[in-house]
N, C-alpha and C. Protein backbone atom coordinates (compact mmCIF):
# COMPACT_ATOMS: atom_id res chain seq x y z
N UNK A 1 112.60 153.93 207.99
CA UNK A 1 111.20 153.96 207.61
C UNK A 1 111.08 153.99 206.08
N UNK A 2 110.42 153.14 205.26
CA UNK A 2 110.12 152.76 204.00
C UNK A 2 109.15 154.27 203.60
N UNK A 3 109.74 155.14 202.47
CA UNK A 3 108.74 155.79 201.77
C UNK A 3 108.20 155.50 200.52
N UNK A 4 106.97 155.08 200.50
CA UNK A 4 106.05 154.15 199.40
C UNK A 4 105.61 155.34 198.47
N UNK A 5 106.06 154.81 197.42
CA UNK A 5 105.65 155.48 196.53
C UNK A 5 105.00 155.13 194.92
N UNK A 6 104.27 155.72 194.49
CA UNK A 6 103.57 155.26 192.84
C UNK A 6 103.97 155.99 191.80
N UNK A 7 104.94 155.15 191.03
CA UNK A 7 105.48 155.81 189.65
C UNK A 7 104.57 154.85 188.55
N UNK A 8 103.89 155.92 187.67
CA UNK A 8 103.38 155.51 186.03
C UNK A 8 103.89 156.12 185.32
N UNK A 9 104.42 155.04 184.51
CA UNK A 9 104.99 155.46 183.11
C UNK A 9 104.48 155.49 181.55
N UNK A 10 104.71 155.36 180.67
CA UNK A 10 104.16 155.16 178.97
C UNK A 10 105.17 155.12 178.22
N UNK A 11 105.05 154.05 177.60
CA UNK A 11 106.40 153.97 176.70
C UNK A 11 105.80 153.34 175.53
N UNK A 12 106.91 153.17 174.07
CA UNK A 12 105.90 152.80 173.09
C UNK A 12 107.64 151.69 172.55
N UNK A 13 106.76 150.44 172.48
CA UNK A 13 107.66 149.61 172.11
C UNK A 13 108.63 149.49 170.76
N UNK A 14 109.88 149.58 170.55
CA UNK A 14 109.91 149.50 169.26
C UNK A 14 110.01 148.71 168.40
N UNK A 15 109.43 147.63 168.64
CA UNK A 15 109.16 146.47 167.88
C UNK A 15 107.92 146.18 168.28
N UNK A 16 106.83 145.18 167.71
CA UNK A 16 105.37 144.44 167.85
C UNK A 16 105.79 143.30 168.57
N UNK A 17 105.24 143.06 170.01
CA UNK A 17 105.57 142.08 171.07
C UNK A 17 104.83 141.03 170.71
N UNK A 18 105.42 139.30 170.65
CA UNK A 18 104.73 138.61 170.80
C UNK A 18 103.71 138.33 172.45
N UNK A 19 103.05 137.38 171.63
CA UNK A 19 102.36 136.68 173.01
C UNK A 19 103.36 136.51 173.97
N UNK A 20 104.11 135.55 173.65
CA UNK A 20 105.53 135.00 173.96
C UNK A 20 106.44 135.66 174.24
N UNK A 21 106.48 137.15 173.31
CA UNK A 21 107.54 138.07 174.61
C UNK A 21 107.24 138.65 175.77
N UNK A 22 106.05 138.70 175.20
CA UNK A 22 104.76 139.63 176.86
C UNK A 22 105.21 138.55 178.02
N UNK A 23 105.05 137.01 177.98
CA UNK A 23 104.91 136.14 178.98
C UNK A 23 106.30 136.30 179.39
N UNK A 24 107.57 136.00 178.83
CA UNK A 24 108.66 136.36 179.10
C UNK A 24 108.74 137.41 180.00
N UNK A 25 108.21 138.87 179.33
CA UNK A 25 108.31 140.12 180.13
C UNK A 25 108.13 139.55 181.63
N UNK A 26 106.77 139.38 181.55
CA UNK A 26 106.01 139.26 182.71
C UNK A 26 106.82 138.58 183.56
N UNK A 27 107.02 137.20 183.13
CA UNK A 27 108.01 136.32 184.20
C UNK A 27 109.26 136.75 185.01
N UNK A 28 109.93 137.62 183.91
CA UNK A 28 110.92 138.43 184.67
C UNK A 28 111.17 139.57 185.54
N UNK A 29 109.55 139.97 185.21
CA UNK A 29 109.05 141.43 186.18
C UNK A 29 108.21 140.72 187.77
N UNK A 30 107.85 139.62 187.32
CA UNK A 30 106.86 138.87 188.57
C UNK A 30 108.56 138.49 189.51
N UNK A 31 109.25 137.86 188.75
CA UNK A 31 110.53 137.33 189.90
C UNK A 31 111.46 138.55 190.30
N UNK A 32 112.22 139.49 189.71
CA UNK A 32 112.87 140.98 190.55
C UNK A 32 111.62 141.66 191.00
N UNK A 33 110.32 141.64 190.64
CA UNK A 33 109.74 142.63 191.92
C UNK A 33 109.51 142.30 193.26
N UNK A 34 109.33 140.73 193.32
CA UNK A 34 109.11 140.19 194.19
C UNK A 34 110.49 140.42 194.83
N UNK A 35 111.58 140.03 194.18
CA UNK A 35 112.49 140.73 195.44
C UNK A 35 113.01 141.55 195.97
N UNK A 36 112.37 142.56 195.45
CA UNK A 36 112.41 144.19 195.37
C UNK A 36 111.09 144.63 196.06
N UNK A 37 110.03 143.69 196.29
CA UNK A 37 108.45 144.00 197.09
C UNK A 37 108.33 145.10 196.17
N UNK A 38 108.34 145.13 194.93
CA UNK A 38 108.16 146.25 193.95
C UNK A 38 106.63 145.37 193.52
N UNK A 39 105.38 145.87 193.81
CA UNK A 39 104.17 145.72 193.10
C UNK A 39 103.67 146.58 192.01
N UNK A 40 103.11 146.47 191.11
CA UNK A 40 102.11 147.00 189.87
C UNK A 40 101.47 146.42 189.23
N UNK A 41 101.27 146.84 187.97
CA UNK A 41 100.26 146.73 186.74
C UNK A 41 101.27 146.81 185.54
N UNK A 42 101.50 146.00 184.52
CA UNK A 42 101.59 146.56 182.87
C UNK A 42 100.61 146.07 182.01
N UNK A 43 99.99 147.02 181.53
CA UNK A 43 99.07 146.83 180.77
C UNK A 43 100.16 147.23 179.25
N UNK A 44 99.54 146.34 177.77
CA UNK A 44 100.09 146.56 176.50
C UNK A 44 99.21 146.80 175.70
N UNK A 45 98.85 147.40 174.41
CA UNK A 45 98.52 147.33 173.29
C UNK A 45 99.07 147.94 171.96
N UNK A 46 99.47 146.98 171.01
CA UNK A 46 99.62 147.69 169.49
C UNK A 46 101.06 148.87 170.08
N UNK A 47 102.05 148.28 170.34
CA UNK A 47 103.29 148.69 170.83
C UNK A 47 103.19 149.72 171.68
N UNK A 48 102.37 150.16 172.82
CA UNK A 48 102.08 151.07 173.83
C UNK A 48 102.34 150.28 174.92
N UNK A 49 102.97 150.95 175.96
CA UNK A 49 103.12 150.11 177.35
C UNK A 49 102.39 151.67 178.68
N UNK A 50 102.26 150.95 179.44
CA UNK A 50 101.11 151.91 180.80
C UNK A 50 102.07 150.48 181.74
N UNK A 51 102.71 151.24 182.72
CA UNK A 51 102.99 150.46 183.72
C UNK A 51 103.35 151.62 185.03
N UNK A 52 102.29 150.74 185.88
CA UNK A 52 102.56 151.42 187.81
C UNK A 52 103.65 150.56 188.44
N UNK A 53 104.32 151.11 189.00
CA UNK A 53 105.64 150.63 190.22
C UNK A 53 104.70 151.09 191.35
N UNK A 54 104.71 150.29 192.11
CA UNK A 54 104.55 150.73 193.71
C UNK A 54 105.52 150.08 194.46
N UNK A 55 106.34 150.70 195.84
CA UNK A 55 107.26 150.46 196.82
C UNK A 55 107.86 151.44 197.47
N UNK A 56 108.97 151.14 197.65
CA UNK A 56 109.78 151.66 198.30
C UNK A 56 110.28 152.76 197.32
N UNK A 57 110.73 154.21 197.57
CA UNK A 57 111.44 155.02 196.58
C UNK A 57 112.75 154.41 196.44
N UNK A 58 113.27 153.65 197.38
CA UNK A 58 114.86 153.34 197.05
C UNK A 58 114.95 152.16 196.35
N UNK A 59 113.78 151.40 195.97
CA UNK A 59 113.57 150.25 195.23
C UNK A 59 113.15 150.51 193.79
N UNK A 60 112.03 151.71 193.88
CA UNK A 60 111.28 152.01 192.44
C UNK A 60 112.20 153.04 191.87
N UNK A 61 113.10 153.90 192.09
CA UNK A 61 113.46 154.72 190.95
C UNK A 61 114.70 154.00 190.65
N UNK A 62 115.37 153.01 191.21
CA UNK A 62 116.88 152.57 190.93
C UNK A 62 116.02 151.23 189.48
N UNK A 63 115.28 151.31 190.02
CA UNK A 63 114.13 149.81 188.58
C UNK A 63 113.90 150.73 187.51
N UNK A 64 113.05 152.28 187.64
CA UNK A 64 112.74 152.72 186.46
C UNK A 64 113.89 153.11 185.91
N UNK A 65 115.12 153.57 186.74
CA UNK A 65 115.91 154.23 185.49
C UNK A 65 116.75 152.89 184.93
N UNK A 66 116.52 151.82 185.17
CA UNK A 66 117.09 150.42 184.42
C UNK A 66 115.70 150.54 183.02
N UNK A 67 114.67 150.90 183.50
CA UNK A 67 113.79 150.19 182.55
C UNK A 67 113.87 151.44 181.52
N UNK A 68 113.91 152.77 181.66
CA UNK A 68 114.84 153.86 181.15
C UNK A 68 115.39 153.38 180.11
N UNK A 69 116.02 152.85 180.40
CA UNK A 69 117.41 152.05 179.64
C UNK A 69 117.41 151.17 178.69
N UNK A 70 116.14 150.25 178.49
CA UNK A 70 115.66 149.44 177.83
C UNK A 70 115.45 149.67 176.57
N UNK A 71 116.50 149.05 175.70
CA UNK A 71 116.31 149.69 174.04
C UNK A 71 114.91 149.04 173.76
N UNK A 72 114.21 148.27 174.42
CA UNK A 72 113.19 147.81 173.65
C UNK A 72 112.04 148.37 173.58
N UNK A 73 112.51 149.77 174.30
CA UNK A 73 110.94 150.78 173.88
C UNK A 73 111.94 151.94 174.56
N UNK A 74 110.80 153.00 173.37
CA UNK A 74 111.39 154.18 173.52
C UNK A 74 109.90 155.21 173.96
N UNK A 75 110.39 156.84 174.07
CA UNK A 75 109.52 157.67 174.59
C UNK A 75 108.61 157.39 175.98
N UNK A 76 110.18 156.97 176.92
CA UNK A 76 109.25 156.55 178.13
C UNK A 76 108.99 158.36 179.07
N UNK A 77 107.47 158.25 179.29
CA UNK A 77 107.14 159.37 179.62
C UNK A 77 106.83 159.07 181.36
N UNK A 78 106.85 159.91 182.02
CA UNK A 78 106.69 159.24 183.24
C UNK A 78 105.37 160.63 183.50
N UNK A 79 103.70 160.05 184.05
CA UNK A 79 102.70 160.62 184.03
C UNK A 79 101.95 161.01 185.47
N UNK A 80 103.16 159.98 185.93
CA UNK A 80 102.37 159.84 187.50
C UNK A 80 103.26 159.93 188.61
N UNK A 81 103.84 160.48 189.81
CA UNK A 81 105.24 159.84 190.61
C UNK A 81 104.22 160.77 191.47
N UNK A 82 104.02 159.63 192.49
CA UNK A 82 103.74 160.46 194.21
C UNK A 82 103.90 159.56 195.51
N UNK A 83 103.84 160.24 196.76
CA UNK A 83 104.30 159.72 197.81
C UNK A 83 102.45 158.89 198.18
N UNK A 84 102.56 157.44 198.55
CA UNK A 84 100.94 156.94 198.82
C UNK A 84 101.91 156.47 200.47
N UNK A 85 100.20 156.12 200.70
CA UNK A 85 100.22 155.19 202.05
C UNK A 85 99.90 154.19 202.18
N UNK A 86 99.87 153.97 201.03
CA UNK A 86 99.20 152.39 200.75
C UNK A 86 99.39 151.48 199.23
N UNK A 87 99.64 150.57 199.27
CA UNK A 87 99.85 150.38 197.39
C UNK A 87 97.97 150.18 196.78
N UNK A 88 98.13 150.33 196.00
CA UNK A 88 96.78 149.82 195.07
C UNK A 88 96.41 148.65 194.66
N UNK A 89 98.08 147.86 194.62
CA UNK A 89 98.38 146.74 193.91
C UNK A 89 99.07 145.86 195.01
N UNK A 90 98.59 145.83 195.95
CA UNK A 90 99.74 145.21 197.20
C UNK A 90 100.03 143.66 196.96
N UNK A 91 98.60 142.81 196.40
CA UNK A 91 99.12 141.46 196.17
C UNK A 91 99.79 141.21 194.66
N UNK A 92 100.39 142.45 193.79
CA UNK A 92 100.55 141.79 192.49
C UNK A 92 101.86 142.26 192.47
N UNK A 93 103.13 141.35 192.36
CA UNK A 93 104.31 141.30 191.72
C UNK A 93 104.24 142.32 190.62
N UNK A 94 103.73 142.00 190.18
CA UNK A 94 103.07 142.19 188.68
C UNK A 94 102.11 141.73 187.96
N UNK A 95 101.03 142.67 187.92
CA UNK A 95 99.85 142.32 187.02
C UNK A 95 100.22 142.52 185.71
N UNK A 96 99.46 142.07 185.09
CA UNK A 96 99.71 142.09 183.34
C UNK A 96 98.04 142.02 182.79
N UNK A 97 98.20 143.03 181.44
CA UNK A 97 97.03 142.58 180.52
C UNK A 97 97.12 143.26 179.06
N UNK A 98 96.68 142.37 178.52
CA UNK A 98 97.04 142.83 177.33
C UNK A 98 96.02 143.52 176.82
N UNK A 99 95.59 144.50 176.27
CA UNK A 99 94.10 145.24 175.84
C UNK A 99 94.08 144.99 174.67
N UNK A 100 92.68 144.01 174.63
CA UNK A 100 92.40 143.57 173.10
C UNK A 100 91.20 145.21 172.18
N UNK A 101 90.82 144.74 171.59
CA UNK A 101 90.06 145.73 171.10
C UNK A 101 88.53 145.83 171.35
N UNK A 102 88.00 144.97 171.82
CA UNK A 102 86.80 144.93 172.64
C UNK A 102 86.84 145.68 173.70
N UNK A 103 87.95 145.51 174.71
CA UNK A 103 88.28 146.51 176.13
C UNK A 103 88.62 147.72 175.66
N UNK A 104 89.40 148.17 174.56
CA UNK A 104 89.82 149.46 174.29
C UNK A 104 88.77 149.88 174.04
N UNK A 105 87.72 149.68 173.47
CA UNK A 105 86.16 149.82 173.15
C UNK A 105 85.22 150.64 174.39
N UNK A 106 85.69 149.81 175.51
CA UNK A 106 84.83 150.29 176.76
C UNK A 106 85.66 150.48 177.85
N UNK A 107 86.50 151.07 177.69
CA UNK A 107 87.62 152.03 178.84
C UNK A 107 87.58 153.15 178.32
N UNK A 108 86.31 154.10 179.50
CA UNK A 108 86.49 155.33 179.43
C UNK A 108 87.89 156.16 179.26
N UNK A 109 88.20 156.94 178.26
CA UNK A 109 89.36 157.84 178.63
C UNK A 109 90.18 157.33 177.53
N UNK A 110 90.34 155.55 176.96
CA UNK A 110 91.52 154.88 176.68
C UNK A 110 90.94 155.33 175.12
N UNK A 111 89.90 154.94 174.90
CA UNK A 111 89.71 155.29 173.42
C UNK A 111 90.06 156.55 173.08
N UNK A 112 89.24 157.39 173.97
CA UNK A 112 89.94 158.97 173.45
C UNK A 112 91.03 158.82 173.15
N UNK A 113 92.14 158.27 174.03
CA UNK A 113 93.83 158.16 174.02
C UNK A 113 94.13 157.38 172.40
N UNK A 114 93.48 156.10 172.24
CA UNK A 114 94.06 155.93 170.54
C UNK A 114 93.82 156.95 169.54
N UNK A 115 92.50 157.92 169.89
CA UNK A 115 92.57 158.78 168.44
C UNK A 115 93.48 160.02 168.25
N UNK A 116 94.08 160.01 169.45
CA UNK A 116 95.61 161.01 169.96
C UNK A 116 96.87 160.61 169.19
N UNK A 117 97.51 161.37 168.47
CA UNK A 117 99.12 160.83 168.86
C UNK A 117 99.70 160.26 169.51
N UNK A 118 100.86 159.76 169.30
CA UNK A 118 101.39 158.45 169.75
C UNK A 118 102.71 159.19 170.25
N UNK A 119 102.02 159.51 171.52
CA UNK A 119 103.33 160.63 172.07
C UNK A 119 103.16 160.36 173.62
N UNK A 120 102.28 160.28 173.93
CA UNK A 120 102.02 160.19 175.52
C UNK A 120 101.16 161.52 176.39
N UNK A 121 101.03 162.50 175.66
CA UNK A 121 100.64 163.67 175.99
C UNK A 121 99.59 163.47 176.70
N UNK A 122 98.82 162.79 176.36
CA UNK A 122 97.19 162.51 176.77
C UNK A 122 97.17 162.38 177.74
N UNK A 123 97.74 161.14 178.59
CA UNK A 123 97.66 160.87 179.73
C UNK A 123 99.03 161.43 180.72
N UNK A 124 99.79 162.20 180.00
CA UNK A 124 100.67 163.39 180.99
C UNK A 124 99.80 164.02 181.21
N UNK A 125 98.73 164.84 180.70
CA UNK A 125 97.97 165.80 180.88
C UNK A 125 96.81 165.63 182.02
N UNK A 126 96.59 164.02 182.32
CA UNK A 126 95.58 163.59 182.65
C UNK A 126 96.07 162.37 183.43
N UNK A 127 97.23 162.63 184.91
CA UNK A 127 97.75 161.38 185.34
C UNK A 127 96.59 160.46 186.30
N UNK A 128 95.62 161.48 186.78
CA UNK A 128 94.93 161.24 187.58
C UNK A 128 94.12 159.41 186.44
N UNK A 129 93.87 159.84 185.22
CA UNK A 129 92.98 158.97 184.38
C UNK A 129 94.03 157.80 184.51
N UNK A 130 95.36 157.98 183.99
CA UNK A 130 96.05 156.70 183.57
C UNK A 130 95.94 155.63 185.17
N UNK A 131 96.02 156.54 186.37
CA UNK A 131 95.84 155.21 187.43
C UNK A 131 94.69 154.55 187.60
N UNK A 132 93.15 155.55 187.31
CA UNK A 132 92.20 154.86 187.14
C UNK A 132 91.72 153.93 186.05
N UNK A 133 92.69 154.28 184.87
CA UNK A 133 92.84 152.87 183.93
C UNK A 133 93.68 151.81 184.61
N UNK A 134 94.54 151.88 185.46
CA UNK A 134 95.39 150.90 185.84
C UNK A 134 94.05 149.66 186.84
N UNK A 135 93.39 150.84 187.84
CA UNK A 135 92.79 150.21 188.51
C UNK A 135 91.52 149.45 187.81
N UNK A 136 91.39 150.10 187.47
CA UNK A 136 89.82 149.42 186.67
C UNK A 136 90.14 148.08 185.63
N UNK A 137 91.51 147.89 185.43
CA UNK A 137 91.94 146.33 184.95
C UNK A 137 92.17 145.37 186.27
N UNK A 138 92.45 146.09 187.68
CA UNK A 138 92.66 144.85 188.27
C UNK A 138 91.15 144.67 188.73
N UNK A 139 90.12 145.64 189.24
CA UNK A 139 89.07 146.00 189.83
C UNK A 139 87.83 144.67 188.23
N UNK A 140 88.01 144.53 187.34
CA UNK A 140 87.13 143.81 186.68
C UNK A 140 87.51 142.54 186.20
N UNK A 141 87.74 141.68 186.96
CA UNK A 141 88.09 140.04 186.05
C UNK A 141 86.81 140.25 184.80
N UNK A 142 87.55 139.94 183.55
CA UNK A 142 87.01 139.24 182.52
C UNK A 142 86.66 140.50 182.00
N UNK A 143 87.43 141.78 181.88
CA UNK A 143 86.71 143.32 181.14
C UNK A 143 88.16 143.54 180.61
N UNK A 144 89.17 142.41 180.63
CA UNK A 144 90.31 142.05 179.65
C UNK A 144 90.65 141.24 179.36
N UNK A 145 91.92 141.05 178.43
CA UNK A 145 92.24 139.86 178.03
C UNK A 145 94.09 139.32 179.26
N UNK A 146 94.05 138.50 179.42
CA UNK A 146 94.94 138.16 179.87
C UNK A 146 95.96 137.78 178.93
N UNK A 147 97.01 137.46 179.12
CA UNK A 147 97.86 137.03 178.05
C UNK A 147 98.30 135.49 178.68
């Protein structure tokens, strides 16, 4: 029997991602989740990453502690890990969006989060907010930017 579960993380990149590395990212997270039935969200901005895993526990923690691992961002905080019955994200490999500054503008919760430190605290403190930011990017076509 499959136990489904939702891990969110925050990590802060250590380098400034192109357009072009985001699409990369993406391509390579859309093809292993799919064969991993690993679904989520990564949302980016201004070297910050917010990404949900949903699946299987024997699928999602053997992925995060690879992505753990990833010199290409550091201070990965993990804000969210619980047992669901359902994914949130069931048709997305992987969603993606990039948050321009118009959307950071009008996402309750997210603005507070830029005038914070660049630590992750905010939304450790507050995991319940970071999934309702996750949802409220797939829940509004056109209240982001796509990449």
């Amino acid at each position: 029997m499959m136990s489904l579960i939702s891990l969110i993380y925050l990590s802060f990149a250590t380098q400034t991602w192109s357009d072009t590395d985001l699409k990369m990212l993406l391509q390579s997270c859309r093809t292993n989740n799919t064969a991993k039935k690993i679904t989520g969200m990564l949302l980016y901005r201004d070297k910050f990453f917010m990404q949900v895993l949903e699946g299987d526990a024997a699928d999602v923690e053997p992925l995060f502690e690879q992505i753990k691992r990833d010199q290409r961002h550091m201070g990965v905080l993990v804000v969210h890990k619980k047992a669901i019955s359902a994914r949130s994200f069931v048709d997305w490999s992987m969603g993606f969006n990039k948050i321009g500054d118009a959307a950071a503008a009008q996402l309750p919760g997210f603005t507070d989060f830029l005038a914070q430190p660049n630590d992750g605290a905010y939304f450790a403190q507050k995991p319940d907010l970071a999934h309702k930011l996750l949802l409220s990017f797939k829940a509004k076509d056109g209240f982001y930017e796509l990449v």
